[in-house]
Protein backbone atom coordinates (compact mmCIF):
# COMPACT_ATOMS: atom_id res chain seq x y z
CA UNK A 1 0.00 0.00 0.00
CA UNK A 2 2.86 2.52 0.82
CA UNK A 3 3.80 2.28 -2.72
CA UNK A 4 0.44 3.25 -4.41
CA UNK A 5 0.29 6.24 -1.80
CA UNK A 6 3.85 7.05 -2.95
CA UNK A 7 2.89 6.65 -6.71
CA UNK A 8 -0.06 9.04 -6.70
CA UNK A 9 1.91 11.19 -4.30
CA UNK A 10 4.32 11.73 -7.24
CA UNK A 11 2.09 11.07 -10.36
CA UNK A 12 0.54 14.30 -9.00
CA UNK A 13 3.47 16.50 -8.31
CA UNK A 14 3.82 15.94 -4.46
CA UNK A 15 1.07 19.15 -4.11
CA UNK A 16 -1.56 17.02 -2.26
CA UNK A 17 -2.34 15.63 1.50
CA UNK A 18 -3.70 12.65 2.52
CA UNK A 19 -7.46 13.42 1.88
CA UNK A 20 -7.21 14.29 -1.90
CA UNK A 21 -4.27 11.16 -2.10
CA UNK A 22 -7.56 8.88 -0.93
CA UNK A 23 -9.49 10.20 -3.73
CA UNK A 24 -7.07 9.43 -6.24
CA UNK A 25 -6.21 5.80 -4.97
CA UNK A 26 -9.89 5.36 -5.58
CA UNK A 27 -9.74 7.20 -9.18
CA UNK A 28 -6.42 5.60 -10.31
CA UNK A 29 -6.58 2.39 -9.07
CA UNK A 30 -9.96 1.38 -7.71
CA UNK A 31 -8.67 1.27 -4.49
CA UNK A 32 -10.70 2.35 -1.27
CA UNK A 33 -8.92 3.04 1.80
CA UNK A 34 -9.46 4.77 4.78
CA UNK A 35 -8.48 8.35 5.12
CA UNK A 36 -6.70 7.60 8.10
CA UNK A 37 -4.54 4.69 6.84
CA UNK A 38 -3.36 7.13 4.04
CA UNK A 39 -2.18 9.65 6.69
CA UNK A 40 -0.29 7.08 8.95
CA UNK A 41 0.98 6.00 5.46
CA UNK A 42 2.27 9.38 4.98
CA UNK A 43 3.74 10.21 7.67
CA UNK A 44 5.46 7.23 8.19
CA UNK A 45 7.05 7.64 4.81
CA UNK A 46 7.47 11.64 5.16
CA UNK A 47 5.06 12.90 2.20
CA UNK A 48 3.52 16.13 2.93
CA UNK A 49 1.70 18.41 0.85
CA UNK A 50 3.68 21.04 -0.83
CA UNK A 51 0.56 23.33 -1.71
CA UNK A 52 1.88 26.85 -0.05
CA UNK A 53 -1.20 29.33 0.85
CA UNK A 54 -0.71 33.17 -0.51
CA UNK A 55 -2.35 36.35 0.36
CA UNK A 56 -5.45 36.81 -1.06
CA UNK A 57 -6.25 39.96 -3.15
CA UNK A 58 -9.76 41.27 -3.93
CA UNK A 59 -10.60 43.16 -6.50
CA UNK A 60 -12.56 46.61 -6.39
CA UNK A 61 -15.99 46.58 -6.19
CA UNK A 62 -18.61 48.18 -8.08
CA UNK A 63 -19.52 52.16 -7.07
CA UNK A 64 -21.88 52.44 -9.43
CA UNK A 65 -24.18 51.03 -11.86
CA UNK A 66 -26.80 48.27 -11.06
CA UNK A 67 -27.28 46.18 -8.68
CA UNK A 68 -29.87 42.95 -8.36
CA UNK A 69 -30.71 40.97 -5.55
CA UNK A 70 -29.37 38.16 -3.79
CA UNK A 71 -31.18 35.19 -5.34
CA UNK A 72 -29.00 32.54 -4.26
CA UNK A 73 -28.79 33.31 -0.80
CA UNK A 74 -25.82 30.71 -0.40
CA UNK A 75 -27.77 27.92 -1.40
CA UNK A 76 -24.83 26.47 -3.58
CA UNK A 77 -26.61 23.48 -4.78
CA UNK A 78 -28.57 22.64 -7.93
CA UNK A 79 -30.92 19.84 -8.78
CA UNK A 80 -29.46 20.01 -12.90
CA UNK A 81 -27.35 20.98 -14.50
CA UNK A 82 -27.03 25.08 -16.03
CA UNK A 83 -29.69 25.84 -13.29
CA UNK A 84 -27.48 27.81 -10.57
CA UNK A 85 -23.95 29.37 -12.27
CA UNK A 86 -21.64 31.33 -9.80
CA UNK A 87 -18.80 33.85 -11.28
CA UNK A 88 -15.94 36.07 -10.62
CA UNK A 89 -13.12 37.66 -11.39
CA UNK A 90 -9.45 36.83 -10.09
CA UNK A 91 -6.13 37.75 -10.51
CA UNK A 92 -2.36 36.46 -10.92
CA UNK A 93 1.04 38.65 -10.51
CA UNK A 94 3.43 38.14 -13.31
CA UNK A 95 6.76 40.27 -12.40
CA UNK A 96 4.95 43.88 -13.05
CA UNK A 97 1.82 42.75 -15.16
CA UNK A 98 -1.73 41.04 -13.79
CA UNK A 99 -3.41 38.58 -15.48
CA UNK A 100 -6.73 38.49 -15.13
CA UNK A 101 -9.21 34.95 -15.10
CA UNK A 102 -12.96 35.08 -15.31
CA UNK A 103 -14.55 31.75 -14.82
CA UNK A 104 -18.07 30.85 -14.44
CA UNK A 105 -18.99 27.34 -12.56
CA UNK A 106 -22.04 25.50 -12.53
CA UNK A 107 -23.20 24.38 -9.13
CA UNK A 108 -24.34 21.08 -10.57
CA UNK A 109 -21.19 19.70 -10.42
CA UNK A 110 -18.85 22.17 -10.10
CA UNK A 111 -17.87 22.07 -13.49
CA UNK A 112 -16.11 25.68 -14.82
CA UNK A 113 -18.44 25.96 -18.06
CA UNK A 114 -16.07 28.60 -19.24
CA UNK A 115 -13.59 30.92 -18.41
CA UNK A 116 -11.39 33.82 -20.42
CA UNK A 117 -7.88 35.38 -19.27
CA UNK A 118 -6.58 38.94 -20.31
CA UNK A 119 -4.35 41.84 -19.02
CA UNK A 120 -6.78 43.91 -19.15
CA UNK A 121 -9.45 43.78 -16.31
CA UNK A 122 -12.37 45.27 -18.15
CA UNK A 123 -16.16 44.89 -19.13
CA UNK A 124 -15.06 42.35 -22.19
CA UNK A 125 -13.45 40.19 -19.93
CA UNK A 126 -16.84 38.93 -18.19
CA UNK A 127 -18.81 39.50 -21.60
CA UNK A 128 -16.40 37.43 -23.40
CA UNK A 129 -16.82 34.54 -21.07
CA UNK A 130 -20.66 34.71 -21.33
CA UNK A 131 -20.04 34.90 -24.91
CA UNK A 132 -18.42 31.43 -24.45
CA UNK A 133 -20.70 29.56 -22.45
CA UNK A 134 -23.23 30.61 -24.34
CA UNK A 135 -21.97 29.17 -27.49
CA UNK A 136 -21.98 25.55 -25.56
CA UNK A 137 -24.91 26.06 -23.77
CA UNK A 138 -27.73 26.93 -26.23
CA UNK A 139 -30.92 26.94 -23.88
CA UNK A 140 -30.53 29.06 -20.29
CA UNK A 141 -33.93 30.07 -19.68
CA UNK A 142 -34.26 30.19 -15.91
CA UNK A 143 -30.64 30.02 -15.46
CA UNK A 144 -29.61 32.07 -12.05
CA UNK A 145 -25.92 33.70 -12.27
CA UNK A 146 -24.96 34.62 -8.96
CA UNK A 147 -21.77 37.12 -8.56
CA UNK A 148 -20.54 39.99 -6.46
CA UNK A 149 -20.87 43.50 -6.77
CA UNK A 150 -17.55 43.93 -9.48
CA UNK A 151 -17.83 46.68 -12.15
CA UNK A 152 -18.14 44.16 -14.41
CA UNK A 153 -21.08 43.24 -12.66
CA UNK A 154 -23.13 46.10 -12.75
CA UNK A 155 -22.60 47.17 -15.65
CA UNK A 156 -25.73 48.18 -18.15
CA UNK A 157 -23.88 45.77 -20.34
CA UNK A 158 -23.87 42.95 -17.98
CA UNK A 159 -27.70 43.57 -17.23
CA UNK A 160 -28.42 43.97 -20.77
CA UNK A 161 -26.83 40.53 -21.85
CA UNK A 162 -28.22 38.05 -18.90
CA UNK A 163 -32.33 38.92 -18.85
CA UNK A 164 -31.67 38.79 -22.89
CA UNK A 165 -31.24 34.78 -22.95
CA UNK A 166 -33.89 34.07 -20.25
CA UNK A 167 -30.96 34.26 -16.71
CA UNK A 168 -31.54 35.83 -13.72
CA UNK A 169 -29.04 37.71 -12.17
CA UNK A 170 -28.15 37.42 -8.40
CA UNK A 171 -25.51 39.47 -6.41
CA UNK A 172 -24.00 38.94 -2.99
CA UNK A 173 -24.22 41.66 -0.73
CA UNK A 174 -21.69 44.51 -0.89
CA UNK A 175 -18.69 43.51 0.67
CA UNK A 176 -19.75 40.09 1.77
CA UNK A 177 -17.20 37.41 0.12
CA UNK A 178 -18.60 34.39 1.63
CA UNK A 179 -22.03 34.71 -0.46
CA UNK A 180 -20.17 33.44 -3.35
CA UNK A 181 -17.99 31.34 -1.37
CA UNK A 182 -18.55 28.42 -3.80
CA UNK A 183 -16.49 30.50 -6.65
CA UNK A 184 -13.76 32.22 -4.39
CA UNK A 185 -13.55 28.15 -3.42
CA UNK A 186 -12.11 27.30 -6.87
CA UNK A 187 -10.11 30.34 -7.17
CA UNK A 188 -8.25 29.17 -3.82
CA UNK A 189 -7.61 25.68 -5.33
CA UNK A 190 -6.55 27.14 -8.57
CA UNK A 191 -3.73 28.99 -7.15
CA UNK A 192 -2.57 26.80 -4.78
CA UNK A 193 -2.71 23.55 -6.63
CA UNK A 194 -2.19 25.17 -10.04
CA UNK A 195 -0.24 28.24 -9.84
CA UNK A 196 2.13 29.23 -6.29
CA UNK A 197 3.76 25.59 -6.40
CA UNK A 198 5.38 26.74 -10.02
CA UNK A 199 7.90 29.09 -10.34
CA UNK A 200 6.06 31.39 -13.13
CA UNK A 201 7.93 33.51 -14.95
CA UNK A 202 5.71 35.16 -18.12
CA UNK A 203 2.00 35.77 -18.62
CA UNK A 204 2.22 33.00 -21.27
CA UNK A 205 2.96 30.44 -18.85
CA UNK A 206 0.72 31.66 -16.53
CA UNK A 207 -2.11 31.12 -19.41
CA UNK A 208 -0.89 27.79 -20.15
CA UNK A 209 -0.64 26.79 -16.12
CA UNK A 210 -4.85 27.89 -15.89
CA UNK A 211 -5.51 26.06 -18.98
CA UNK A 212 -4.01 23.16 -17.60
CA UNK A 213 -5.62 22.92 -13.84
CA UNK A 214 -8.88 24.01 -15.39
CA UNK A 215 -8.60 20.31 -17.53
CA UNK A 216 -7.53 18.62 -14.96
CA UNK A 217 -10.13 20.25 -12.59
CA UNK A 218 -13.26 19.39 -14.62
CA UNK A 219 -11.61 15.83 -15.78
CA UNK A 220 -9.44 14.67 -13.09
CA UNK A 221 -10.27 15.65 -10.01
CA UNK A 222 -12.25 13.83 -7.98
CA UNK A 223 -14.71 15.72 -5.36
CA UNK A 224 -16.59 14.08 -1.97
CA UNK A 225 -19.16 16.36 -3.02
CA UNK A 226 -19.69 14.42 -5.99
CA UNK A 227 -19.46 11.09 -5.04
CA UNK A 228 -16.36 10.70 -5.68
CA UNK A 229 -16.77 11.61 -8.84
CA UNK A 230 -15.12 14.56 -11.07
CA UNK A 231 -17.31 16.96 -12.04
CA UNK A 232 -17.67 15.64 -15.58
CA UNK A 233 -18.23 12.21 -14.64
CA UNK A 234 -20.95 13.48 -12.21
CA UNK A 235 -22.74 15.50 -15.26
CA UNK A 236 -22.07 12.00 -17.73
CA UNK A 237 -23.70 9.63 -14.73
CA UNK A 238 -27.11 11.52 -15.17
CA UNK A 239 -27.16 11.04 -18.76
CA UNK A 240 -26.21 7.53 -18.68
């Protein structure tokens, strides 16, 4: 057993601990065991995770423009699929330049439907990643998009483009993070798993580094949420 712990331990770039190591023993190797075997295991054998935690920034909110209600009230689950989607905007320090990622998830399965990275941290970003998951998702009548209170946001754009295909919109409450806790969740995983563990060194790599977590994270990585499942298994099991 110590060497399939060790073996995912290093398939996966020594970044996890011994609760995400269980998943993957299950996912790699249909193996089951106890979540406190694989921590003896680990500690016996010296594996920690290497995942280092950063400061978090926030970006400025909104002083302007509209405003909706909170719809969602932090009820981060969903019955089907494209019925609750959460977004945000994040951001990632290159030497002297920001990159900016806009993602939208679907509280289904926690799948991100789309996303869209640019320097530039304006209206098109958001639009532009709307633009996307609209193109793979034809049909959103009903649809709820919860965010926070971001220029993007409330923009006349924003409010223009949502109530146009048949979504509500939904906002958090000004200055209140944890009513969209479900998205700042993946932005924390995304930098720790996928970005502070590298040693980045352009905006191009930084691109390529997203690209890549955002794969594995919709393909790859399993969630207890999901039944152990990834979040594209969990959407292919209902339409099995």
């Amino acid at each position: 057993m110590k060497d399939l712990v060790q073996a995912v331990y290093k398939k996966y770039h020594c970044k996890y601990g011994y609760r995400q190591i269980q998943l993957f023993l299950l996912q790699d190797y249909g193996v089951w065991v106890n979540h406190k075997k694989v921590l003896r295991l680990m500690q016996e054998m010296g594996l920690r995770s290497r995942i280092r935690r950063k400061y978090r920034y926030h970006l400025a909110s909104s002083v302007g423009g509209r405003v909706a209600q909170n719809i969602l009230q932090r009820n981060f689950k969903a019955d089907v699929p494209n019925q609750k989607w959460v977004t945000d905007v994040t951001q990632y320090r290159v030497a002297d330049t920001w990159l900016y990622l806009s993602a939208i998830k679907d509280l289904f399965n926690n799948e991100i439907v789309a996303y869209h990275m640019d320097v530039r941290n304006d209206n098109q970003l958001v639009l532009r990643t709307f633009e996307k998951a609209f193109e793979k998702t034809k049909d959103v009548t009903g649809l709820i998009v919860h965010s926070d209170q971001g220029f993007q946001y409330t923009s006349y754009a924003y409010h223009d483009m949502l109530p146009k295909v048949g979504a509500q919109i939904s906002m958090s409450r000004r200055g209140n993070c944890y009513d969209n806790a479900s998205m700042e969740s993946f932005f924390s995983h995304l930098k720790t798993e996928g970005l502070y563990p590298y040693d980045i060194r352009s905006i191009d790599e930084a691109q390529r580094r997203i690209e890549e977590y955002i794969d594995f994270y919709n393909e790859n990585r399993p969630q207890r949420k999901l039944k152990k499942l990834t979040p594209v298994e969990f959407r292919r099991q209902l339409v099995a």
